[in-house]
Protein backbone atom coordinates (compact mmCIF):
# COMPACT_ATOMS: atom_id res chain seq x y z
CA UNK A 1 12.39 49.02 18.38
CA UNK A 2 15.62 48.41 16.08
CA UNK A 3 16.04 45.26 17.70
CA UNK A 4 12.68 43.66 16.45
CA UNK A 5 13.51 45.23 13.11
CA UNK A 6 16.45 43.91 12.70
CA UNK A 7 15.01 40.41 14.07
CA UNK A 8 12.37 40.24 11.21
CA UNK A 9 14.83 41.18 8.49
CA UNK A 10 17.37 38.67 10.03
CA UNK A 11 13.81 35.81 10.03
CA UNK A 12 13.14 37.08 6.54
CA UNK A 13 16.48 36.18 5.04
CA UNK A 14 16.28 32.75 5.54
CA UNK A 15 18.34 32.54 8.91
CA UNK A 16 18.17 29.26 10.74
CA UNK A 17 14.37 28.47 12.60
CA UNK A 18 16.57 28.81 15.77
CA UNK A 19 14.69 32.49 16.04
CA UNK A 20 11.69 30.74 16.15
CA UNK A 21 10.02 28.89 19.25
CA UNK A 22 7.65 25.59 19.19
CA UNK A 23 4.24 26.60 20.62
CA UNK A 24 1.52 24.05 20.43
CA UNK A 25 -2.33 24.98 21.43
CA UNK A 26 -4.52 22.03 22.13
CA UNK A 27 -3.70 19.32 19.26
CA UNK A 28 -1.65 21.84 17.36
CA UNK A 29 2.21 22.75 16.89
CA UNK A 30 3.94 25.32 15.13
CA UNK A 31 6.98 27.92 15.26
CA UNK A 32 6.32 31.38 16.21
CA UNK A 33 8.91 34.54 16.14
CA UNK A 34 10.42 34.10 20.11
CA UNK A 35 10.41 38.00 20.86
CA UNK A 36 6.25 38.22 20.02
CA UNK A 37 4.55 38.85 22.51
CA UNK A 38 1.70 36.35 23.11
CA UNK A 39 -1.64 36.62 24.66
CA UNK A 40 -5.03 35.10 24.52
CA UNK A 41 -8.64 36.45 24.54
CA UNK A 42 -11.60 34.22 23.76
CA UNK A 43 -9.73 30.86 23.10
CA UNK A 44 -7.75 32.55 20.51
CA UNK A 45 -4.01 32.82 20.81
CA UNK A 46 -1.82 36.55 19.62
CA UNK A 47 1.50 36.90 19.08
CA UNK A 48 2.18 40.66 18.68
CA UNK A 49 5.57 41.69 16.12
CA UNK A 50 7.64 44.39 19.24
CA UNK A 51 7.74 47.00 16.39
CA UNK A 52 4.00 47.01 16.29
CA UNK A 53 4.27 46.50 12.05
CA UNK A 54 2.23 42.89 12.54
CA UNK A 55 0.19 40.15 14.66
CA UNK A 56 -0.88 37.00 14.52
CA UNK A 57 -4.09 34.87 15.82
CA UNK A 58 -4.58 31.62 15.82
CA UNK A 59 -7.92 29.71 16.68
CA UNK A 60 -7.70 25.88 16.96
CA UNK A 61 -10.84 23.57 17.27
CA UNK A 62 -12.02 19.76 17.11
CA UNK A 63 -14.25 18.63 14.32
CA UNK A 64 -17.62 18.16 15.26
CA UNK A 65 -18.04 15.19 13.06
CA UNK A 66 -16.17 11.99 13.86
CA UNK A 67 -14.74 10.38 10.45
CA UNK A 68 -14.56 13.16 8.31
CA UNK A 69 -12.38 13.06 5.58
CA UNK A 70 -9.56 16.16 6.04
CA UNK A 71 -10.55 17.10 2.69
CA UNK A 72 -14.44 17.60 3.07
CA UNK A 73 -13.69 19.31 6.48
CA UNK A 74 -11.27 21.85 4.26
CA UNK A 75 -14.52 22.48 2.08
CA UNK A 76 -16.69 23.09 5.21
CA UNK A 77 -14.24 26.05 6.30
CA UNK A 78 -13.86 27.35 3.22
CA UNK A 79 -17.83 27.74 2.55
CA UNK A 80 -17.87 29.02 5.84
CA UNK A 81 -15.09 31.37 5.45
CA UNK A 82 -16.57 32.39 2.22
CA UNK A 83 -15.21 30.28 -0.41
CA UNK A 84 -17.14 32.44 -2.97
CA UNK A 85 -15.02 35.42 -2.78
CA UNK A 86 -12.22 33.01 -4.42
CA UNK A 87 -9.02 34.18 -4.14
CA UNK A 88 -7.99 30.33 -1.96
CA UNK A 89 -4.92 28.57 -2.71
CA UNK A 90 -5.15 25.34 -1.45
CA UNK A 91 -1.99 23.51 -0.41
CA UNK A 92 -0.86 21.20 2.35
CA UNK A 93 0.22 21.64 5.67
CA UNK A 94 0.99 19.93 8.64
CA UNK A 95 0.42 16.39 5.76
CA UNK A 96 -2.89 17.79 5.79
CA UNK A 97 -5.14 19.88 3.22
CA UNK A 98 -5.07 23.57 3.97
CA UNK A 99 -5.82 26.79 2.39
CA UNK A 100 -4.30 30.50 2.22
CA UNK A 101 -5.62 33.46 0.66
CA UNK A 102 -4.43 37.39 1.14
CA UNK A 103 -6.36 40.22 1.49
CA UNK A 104 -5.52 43.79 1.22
CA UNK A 105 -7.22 47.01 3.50
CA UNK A 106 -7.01 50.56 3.15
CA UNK A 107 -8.55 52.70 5.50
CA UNK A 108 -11.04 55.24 3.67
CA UNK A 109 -8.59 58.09 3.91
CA UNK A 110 -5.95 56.06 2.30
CA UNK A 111 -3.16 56.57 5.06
CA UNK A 112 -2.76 53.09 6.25
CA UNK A 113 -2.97 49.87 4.23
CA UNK A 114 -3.05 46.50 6.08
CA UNK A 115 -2.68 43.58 4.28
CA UNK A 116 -3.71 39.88 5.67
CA UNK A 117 -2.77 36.55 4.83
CA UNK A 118 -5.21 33.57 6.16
CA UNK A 119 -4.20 30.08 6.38
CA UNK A 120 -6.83 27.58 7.47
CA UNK A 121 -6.50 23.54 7.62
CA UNK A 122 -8.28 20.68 9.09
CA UNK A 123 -7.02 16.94 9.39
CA UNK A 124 -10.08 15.04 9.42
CA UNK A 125 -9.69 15.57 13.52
CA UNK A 126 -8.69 19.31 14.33
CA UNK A 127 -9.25 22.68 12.39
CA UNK A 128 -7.17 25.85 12.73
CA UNK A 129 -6.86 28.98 11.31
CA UNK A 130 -3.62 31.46 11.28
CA UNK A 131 -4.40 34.74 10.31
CA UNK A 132 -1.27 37.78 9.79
CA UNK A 133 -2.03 41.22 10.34
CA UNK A 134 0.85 43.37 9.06
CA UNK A 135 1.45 46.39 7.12
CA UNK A 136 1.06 46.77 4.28
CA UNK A 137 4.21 49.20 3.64
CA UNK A 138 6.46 46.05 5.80
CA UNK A 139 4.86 42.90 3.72
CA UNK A 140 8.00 42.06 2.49
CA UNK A 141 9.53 41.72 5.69
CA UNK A 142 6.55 39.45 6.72
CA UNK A 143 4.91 37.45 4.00
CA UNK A 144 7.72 35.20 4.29
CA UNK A 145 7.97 35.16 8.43
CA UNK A 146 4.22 33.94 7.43
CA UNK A 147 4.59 31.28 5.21
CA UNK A 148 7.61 29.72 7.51
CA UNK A 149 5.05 30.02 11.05
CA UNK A 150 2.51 28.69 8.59
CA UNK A 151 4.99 25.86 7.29
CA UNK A 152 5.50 24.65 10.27
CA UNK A 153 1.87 23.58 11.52
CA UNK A 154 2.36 19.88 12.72
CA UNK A 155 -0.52 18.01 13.94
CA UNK A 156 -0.16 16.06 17.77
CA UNK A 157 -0.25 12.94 17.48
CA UNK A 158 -3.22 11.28 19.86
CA UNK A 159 -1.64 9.08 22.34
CA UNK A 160 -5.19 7.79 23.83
CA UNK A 161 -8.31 7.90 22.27
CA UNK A 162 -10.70 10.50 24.69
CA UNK A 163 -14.31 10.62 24.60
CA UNK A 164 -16.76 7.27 24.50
């Protein structure tokens, strides 16, 4: 359990990626903490933090609609995600536009407090979310282990065109 501890704080102080492995799901890459655990249920990929303090999920999918612009399919998500909560950022990742907003939990006794940061993004060709589960009490240690897995989305490149 000190190990993993120590492994985040060493991630969250800017260490070299080197702790971090390339992991790529369908026409998706990015860098994930190499001691998570990962697993998948449902098409969607976890990556459990050893201490237990955090997870991460990531769903990737194809856009129905051939010739969207990546910036109209970012709108579709967000509407879908419900853009009229507010509280999305948009930037760009993986050259593409993207989105993050965080959202904080308590549960109704008030002893735990999760917080969760979503990233979502689409390229015209592939969407994706990234979603980080992690306690609230240990955010410091992982808000920015989230924005570096989330920094390092990179979209495959096609080699051959597949369908029709």
């Amino acid at each position: 359990m000190m190990l993993g501890s120590l492994l985040v704080m060493v991630l969250a102080a800017g260490e070299p990626a080197a702790e971090l492995t390339k992991y790529e799901v369908k026409t998706l890459a990015l860098q994930v903490p190499s001691e998570w655990q990962q697993s998948e249920a449902d098409g969607t990929q976890r990556f459990d933090d050893p201490t237990g303090d955090a997870y991460l999920l990531l769903d990737v999918g194809a856009v129905q609609t051939a010739g969207m612009k990546p910036q109209k399919c970012l709108e579709k998500i967000l509407a879908a995600m419900g853009s009229e909560q507010g509280g999305w950022k948009q930037l760009k990742l993986g050259k593409a536009p993207a989105a993050r907003r965080v959202d904080s939990d308590t549960t109704p006794d008030g002893a735990e407090s999760v917080q969760t940061v979503t990233y979502v993004g689409c390229d015209g060709k592939t969407t994706w979310s990234l979603v980080f589960h992690m306690d609230a009490k240990k955010k410091d240690r992982f808000e920015t282990l989230a924005e570096k897995v989330a920094g390092s989305v990179a979209y495959a490149k096609s080699s051959a065109r597949k369908g029709k």
